[in-house]
Protein backbone atom coordinates (compact mmCIF):
# COMPACT_ATOMS: atom_id res chain seq x y z
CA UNK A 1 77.12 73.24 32.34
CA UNK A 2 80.64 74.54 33.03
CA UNK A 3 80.99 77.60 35.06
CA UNK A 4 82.23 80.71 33.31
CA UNK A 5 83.19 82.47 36.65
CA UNK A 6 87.37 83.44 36.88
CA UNK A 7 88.24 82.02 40.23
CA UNK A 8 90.42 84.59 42.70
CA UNK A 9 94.03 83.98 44.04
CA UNK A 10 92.77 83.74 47.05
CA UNK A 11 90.46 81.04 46.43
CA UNK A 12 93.01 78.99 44.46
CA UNK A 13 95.35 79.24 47.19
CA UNK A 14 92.70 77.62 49.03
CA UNK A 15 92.33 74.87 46.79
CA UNK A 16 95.96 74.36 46.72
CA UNK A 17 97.63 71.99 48.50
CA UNK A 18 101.29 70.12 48.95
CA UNK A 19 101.19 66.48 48.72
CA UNK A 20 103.62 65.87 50.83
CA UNK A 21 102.03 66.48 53.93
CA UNK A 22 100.17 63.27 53.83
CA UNK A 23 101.33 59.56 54.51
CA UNK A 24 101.51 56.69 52.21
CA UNK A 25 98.08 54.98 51.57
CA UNK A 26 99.47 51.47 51.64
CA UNK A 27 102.74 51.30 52.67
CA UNK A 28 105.31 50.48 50.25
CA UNK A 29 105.80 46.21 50.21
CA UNK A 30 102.60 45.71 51.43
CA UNK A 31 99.59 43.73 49.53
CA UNK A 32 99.61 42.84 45.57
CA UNK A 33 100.87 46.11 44.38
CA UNK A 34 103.35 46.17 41.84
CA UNK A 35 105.63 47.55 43.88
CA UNK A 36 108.64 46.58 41.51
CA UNK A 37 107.44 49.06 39.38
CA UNK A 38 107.84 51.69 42.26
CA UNK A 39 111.28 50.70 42.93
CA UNK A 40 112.06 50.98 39.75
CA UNK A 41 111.26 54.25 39.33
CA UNK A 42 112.84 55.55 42.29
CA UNK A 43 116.06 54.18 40.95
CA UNK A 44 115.99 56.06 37.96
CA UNK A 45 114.12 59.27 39.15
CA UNK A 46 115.57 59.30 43.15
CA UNK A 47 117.27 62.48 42.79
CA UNK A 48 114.86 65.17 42.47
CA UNK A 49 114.93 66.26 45.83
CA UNK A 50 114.47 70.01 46.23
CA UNK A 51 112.51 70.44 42.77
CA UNK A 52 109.04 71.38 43.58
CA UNK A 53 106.57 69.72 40.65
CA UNK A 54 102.88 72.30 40.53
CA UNK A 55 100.33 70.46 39.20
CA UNK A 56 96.63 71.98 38.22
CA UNK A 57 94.10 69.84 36.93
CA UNK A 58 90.20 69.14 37.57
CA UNK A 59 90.10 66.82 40.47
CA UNK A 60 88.46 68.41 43.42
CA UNK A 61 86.82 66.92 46.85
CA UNK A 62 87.47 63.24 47.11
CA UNK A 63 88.95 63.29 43.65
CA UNK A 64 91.55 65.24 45.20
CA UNK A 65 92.25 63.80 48.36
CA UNK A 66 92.58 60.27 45.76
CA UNK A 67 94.81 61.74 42.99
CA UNK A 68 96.93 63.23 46.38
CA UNK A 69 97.60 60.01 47.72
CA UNK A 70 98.70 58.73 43.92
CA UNK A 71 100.89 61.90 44.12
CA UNK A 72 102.32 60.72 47.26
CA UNK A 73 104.50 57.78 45.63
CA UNK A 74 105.82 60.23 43.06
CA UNK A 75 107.35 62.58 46.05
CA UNK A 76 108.38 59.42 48.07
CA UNK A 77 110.24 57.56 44.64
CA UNK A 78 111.70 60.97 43.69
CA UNK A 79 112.26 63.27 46.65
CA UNK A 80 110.50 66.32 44.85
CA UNK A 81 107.36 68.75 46.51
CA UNK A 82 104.67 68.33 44.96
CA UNK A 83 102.05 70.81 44.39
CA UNK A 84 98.41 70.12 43.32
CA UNK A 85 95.80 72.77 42.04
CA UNK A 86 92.59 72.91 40.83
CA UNK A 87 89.53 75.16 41.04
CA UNK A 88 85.84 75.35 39.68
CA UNK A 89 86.81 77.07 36.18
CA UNK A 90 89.88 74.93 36.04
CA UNK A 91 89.82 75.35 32.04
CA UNK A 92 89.81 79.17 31.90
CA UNK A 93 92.01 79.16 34.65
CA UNK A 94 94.73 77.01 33.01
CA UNK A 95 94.68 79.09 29.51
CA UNK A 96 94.85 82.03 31.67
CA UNK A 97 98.06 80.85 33.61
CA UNK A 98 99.64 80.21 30.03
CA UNK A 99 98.77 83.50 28.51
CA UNK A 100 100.05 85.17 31.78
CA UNK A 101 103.05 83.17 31.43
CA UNK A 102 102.67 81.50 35.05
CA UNK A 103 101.58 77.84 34.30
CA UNK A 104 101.84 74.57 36.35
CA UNK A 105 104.23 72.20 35.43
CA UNK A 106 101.85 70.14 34.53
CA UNK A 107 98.03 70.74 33.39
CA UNK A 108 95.35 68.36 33.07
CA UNK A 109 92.37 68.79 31.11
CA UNK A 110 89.61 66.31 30.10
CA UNK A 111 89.08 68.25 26.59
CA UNK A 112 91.68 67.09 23.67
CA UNK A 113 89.74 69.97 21.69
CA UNK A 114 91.41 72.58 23.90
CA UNK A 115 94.30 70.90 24.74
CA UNK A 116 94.53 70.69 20.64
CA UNK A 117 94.76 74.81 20.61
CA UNK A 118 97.19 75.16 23.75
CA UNK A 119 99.48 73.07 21.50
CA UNK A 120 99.01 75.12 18.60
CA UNK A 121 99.85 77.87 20.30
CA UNK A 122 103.00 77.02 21.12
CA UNK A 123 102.21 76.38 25.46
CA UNK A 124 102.83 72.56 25.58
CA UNK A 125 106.02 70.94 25.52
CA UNK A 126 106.13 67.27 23.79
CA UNK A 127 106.41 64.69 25.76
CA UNK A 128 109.74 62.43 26.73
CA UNK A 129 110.77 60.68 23.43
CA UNK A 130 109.40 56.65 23.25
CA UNK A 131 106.03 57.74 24.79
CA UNK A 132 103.98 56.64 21.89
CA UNK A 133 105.86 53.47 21.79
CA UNK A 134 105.94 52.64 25.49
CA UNK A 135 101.93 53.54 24.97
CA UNK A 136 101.41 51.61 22.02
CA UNK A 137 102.51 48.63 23.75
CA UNK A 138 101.24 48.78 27.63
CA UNK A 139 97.64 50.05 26.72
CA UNK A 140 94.97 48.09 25.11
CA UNK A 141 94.32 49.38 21.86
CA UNK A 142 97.24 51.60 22.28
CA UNK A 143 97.35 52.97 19.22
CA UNK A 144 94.07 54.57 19.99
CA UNK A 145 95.16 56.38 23.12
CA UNK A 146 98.49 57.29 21.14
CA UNK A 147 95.96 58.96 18.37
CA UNK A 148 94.40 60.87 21.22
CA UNK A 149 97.34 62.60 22.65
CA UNK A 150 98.96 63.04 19.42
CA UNK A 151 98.20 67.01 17.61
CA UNK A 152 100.08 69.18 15.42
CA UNK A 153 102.33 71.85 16.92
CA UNK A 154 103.31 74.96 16.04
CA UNK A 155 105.19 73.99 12.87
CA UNK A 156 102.41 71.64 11.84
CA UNK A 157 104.29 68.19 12.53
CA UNK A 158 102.04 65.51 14.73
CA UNK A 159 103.97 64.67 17.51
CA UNK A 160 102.33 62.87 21.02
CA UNK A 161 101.73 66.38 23.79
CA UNK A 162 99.20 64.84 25.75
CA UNK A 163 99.44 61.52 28.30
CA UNK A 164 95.82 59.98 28.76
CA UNK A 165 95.55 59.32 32.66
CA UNK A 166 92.20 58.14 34.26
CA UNK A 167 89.01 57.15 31.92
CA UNK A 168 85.62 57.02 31.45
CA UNK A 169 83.32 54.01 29.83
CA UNK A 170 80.26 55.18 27.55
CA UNK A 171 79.51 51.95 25.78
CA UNK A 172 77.40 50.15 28.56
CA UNK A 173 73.93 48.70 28.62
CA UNK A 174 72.43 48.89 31.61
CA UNK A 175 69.69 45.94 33.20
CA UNK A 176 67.75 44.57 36.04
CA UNK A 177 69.42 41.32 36.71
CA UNK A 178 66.07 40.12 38.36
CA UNK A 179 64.36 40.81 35.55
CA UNK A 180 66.40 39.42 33.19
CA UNK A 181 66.66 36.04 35.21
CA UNK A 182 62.79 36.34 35.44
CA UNK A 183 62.32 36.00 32.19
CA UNK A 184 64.82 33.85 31.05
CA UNK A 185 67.25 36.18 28.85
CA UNK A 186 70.62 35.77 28.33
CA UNK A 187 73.03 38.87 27.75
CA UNK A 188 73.95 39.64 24.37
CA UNK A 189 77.28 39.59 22.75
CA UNK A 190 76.95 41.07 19.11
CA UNK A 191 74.90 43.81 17.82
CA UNK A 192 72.80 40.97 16.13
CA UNK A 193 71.98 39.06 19.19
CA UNK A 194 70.74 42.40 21.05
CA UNK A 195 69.10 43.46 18.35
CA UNK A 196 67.17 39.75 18.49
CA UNK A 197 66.81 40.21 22.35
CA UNK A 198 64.79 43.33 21.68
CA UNK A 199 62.28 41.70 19.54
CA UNK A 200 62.24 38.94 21.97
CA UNK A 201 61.16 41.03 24.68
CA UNK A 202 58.23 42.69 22.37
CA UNK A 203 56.94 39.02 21.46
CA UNK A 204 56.83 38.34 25.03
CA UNK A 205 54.82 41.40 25.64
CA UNK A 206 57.09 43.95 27.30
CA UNK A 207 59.27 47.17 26.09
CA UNK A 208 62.83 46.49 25.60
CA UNK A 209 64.18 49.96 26.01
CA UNK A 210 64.37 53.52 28.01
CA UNK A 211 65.40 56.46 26.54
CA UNK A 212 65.13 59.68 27.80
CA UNK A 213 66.87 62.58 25.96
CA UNK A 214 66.04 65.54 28.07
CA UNK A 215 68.47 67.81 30.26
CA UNK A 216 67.01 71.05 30.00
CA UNK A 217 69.46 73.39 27.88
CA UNK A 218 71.29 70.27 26.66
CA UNK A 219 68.37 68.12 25.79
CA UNK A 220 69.04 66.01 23.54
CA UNK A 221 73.06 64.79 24.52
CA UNK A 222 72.01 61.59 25.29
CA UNK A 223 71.14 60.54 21.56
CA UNK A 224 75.03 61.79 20.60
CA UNK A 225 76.45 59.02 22.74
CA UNK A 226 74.17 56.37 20.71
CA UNK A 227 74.72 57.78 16.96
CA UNK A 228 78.58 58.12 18.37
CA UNK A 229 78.51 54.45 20.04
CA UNK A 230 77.08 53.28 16.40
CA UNK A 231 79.26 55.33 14.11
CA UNK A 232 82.24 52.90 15.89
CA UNK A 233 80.16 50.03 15.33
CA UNK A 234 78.97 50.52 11.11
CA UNK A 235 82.50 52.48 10.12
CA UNK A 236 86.09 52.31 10.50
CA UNK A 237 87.63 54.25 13.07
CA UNK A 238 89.19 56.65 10.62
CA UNK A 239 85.49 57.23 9.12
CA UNK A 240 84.90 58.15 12.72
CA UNK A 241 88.24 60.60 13.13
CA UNK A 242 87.22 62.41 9.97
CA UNK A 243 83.86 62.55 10.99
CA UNK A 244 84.46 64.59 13.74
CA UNK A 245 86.97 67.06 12.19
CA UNK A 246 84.37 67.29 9.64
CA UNK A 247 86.43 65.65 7.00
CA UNK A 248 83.43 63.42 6.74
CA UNK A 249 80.46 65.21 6.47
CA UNK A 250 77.36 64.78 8.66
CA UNK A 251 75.12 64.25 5.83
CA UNK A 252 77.11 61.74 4.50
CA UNK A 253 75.89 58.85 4.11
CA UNK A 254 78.10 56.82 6.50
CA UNK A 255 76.91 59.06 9.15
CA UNK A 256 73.03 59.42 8.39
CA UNK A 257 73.12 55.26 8.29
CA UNK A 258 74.98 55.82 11.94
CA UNK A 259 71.90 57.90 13.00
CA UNK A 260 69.59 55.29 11.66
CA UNK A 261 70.73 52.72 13.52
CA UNK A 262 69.96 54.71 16.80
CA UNK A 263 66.35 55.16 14.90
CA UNK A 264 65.79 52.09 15.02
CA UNK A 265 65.87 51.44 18.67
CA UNK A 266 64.56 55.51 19.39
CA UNK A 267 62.22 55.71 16.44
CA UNK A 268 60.21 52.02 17.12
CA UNK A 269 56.46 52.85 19.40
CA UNK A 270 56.72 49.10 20.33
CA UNK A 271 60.90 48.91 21.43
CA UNK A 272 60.40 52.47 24.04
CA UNK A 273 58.77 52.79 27.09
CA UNK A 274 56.23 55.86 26.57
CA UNK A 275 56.58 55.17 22.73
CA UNK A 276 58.54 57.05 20.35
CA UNK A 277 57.41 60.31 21.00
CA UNK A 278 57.97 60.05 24.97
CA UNK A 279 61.82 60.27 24.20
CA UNK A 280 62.52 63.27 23.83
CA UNK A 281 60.66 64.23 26.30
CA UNK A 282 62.00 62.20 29.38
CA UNK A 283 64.59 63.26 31.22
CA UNK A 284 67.67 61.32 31.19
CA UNK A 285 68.01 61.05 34.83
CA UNK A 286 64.31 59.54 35.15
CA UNK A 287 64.80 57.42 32.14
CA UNK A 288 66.51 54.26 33.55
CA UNK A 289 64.01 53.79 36.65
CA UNK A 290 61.57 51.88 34.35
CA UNK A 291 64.38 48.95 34.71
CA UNK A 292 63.27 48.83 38.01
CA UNK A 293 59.18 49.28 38.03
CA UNK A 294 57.33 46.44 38.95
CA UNK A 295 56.18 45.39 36.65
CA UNK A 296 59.32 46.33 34.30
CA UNK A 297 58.88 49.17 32.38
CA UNK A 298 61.73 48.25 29.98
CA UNK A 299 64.65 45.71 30.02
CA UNK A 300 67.23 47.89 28.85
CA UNK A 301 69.05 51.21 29.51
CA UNK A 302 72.00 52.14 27.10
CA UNK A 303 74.13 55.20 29.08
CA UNK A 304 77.60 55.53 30.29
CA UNK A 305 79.40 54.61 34.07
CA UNK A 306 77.37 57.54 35.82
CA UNK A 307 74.11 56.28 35.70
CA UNK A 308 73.70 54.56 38.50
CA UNK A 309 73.99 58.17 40.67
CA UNK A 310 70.57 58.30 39.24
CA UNK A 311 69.07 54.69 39.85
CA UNK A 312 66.23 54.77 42.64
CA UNK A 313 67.25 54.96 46.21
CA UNK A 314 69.25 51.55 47.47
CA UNK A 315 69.49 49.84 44.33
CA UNK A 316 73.30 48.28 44.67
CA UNK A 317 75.08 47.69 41.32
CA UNK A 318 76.00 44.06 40.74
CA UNK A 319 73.07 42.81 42.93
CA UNK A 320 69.90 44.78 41.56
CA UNK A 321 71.24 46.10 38.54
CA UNK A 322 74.00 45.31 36.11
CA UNK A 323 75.41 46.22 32.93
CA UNK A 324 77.26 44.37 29.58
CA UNK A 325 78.99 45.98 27.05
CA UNK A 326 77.09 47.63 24.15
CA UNK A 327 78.06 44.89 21.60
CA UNK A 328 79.90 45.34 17.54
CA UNK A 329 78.53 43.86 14.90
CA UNK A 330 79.40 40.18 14.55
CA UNK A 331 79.43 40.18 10.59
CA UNK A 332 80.87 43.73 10.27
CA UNK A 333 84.49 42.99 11.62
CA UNK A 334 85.40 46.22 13.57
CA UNK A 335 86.31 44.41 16.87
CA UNK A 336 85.77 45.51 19.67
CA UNK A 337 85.09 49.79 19.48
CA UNK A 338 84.39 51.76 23.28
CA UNK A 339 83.33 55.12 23.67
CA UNK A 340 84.48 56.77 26.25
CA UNK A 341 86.20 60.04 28.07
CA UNK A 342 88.57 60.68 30.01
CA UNK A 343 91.76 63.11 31.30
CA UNK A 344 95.01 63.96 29.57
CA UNK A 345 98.31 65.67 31.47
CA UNK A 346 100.52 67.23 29.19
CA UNK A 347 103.97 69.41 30.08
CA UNK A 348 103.42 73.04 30.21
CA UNK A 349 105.96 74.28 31.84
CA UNK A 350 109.21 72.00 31.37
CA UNK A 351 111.26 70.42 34.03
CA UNK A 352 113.63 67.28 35.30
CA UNK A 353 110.58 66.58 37.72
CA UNK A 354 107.76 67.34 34.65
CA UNK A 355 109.24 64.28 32.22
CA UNK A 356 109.93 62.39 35.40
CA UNK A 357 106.12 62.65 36.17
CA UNK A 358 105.11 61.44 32.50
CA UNK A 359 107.20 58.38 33.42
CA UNK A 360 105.71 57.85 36.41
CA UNK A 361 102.12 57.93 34.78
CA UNK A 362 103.47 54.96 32.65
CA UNK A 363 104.10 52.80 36.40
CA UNK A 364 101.43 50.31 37.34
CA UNK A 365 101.71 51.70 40.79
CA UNK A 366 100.26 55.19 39.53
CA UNK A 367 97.21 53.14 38.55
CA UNK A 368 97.11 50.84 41.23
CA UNK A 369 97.18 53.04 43.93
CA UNK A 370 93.99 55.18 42.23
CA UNK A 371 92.16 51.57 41.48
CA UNK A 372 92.60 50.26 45.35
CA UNK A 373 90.64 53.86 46.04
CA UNK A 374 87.80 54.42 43.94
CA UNK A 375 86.31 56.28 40.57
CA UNK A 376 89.13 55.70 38.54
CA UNK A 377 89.28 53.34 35.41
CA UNK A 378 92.62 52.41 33.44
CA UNK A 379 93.68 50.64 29.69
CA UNK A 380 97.08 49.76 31.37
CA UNK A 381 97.41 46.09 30.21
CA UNK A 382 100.36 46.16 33.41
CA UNK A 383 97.93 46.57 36.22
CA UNK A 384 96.69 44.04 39.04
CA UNK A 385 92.77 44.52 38.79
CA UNK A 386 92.17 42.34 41.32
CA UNK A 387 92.97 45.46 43.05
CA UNK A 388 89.76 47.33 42.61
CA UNK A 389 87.80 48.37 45.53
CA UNK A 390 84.95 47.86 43.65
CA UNK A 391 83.98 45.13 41.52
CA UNK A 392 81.57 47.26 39.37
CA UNK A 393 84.47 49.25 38.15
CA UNK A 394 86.60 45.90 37.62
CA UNK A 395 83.85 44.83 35.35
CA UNK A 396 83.99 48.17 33.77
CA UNK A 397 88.17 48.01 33.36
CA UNK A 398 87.72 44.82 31.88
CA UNK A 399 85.23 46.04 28.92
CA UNK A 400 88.87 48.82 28.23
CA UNK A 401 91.11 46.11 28.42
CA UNK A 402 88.93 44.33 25.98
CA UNK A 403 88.72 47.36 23.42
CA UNK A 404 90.53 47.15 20.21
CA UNK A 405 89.42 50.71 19.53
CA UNK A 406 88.92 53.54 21.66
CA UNK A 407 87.69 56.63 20.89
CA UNK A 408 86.67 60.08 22.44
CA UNK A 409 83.14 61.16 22.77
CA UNK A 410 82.62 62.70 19.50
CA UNK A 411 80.68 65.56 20.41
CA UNK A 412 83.16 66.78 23.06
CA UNK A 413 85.48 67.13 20.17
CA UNK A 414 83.50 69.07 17.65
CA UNK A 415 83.29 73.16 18.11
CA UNK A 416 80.57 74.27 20.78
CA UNK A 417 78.00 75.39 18.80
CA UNK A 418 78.17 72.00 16.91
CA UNK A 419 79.20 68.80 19.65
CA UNK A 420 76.79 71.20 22.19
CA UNK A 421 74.84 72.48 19.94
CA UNK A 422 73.03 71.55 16.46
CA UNK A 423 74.07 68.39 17.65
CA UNK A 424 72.23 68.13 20.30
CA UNK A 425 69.06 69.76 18.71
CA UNK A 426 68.79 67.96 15.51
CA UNK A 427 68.73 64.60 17.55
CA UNK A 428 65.77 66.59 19.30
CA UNK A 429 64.04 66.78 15.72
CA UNK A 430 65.43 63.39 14.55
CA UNK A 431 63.31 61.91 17.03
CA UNK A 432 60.26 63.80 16.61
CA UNK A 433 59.81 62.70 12.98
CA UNK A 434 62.56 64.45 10.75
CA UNK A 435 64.46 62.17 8.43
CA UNK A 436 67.89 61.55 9.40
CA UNK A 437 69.13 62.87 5.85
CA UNK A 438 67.50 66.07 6.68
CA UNK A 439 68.89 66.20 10.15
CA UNK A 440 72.58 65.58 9.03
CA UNK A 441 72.01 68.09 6.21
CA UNK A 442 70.98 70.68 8.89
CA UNK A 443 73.24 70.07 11.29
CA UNK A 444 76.77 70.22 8.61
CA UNK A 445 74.90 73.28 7.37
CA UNK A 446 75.08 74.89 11.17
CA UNK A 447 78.97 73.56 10.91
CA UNK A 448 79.74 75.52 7.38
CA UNK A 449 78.31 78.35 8.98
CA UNK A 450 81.09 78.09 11.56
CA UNK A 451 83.84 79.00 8.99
């Protein structure tokens, strides 16, 4: 849960620090960067020198030192100081440096929602004219990540505030490799040949799933990321943008079928390990080691890039456990939809060095140098991804560069007491036995009440 404590001056100072102290990573020339793109830049941005760009965002610990030694190339190409920020509250402390009148340059959140309000409020500057366009055409399913950044200002007109840096993968299924080899299954690639995969496994005698919904005060989270992950997969994407501004009700029928469909993997005795009623009961974070009991407990684990903190002691992604994407429906035509998160800079305090930062987010090199590291996931069609240190998160890129649709966690964009609220609770009751028409009717009702 997000800490509601106000950090101090003196502890932001502490948490402050200028990039330019540090040294190059990989020195400019060297290895398969595209360092073309770097030189590039620097032609057209070289002549920022004594401009000092602050920057406040979430990143702390080895986030930081990583998003630092991105920040490095922007102060080499440019000749401007930059500053970096961030602190524990980082959200109340950004909406606090606006209303005080003292922000960064530039702000980072990973919440559109609030980044939605700053805008509205008159705090965030647009970003450089072609953005949308240069986005529409360098990231895979562009349009998507255009739709994310794009809100209504002040006056009401849409225009594109926010640049999407840095993201998150939700739609993953998550297997024993051994297991799977064991007994002979192959990975599936639609919705239809999973959902045949799971009836395979109960003919052969085992459990095809584990799903664990509980996380104390947000039990039940876990089930938004399915009903989301299927609302992309049974309706268009703009069923799934009105859905969560509540333009599309959530006892509509488009969205009760959505919560079906998780049902019908939650709701089955003979597809859960524990049964049906054991899912709202296990924790999340104990859920997926039944991949790895001997014998198997389950086959499957649906949950997003984290998961493996969680896996049991010296399991190694890619050797004893793997993942595939959480397939579309072959005969419904929708592509191919991903969940996911991620973190958005937008301009709140305007500068030279502030638009020449947005244009430095569209480099490969700003990518690069963050994939070479570690943690960090891009839609940039322009990259080199044989540069990842990792080849987990290569596999990971790959499923983003594969999306024709991407779209926000849905929850994170509804209000509170909804996305983290009657959300979360009426999957609680959904899975102990309520219909899901009664569940959706519920839940808008706790939405009206908002009003």
């Amino acid at each position: 849960m997000k800490s509601k404590l106000y950090v101090s001056v003196a502890v932001l100072a502490m948490m402050t620090s200028a990039v330019a102290a540090q040294d190059l990573k990989f020195p400019v020339g060297e290895g398969d960067f595209n360092w073309a793109s770097f030189e590039e830049f620097k032609a057209a941005h070289g002549n920022l020198a004594g401009q000092t760009l602050t920057i406040f965002g979430p990143w702390r610990g080895d986030d930081q030192v990583q998003v630092e030694a991105v920040l490095a190339y922007f102060e080499a190409a440019t000749g401007a100081d930059v500053v970096y920020s961030s602190s524990e509250s980082y959200e109340q402390q950004i909406v606090i440096d606006l209303e005080g009148g003292s922000p960064a340059n530039i702000s980072i959140l990973p919440q559109p929602g609030l980044i939605g309000d700053l805008v509205k409020k008159g705090f965030v500057t647009p970003l450089p004219e072609g953005t949308a366009d240069w986005m529409t055409e360098n990231y895979a399913a562009g349009a998507s990540w255009v739709g994310l950044g794009t809100y209504a200002g002040p006056d009401g007109a849409n225009a594109m505030y926010a640049f999407p840096y840095k993201a998150d993968v939700k739609s993953l299924v998550w297997y024993s490799s051994e297991n799977f080899e064991d007994a002979g299954y192959d990975v599936p690639s639609t919705m239809e040949e999973l959902k045949a995969l799971t009836d395979q496994i109960v003919a052969d005698g085992g459990t095809p799933w584990c799903i664990g919904l509980g996380s104390g005060g947000a039990t039940g989270w876990p089930a938004t990321d399915w009903v989301e992950d299927m609302m992309l997969r049974t309706n268009t994407p703009e069923d799934y943008d009105a859905w969560v501004k509540n333009d599309l009700k959530f006892n509509d029928p488009k969205v009760v079928a959505a919560i079906e469909e998780f049902g019908a993997f939650a709701r089955n005795d003979a597809y859960v390990a524990g049964g049906a009623a054991a899912v709202a009961t296990t924790d999340f974070r104990d859920s997926p080691k039944g991949l790895f009991a001997s014998p198997p407990q389950c086959y499957m684990h649906r949950q997003a890039s984290f998961i493996p903190a969680f896996f049991p002691e010296g399991t190694v992604v890619g050797q004893d456990a793997d993942f595939f994407y959480f397939p579309a429906y072959a005969e419904k035509d929708l592509g191919t939809p991903v969940l996911g998160a991620g973190t958005l800079a937008f301009i709140t305090k305007a500068s030279d060095a502030s638009n020449a930062f947005i244009q430095f987010l569209q480099t490969p090199i700003a990518h690069e140098v963050w994939m070479a590291q570690k943690g960090f996931l891009t839609p940039h069609k322009g990259v080199n991804t044989a540069l990842f240190s990792d080849p987990t998160l290569g596999k990971m890129n790959d499923i983003l560069l594969n999306a024709t649709t991407f779209r926000f966690d849905g929850s994170d964009l509804m209000p509170g007491g909804v996305g983290a609220g009657s959300f979360w609770t009426g999957m609680v009751d959904y899975v102990g036995g309520k219909s899901a028409q009664d569940v959706g009717d519920a839940i808008q009702s706790s939405w009206d009440s908002l009003k």
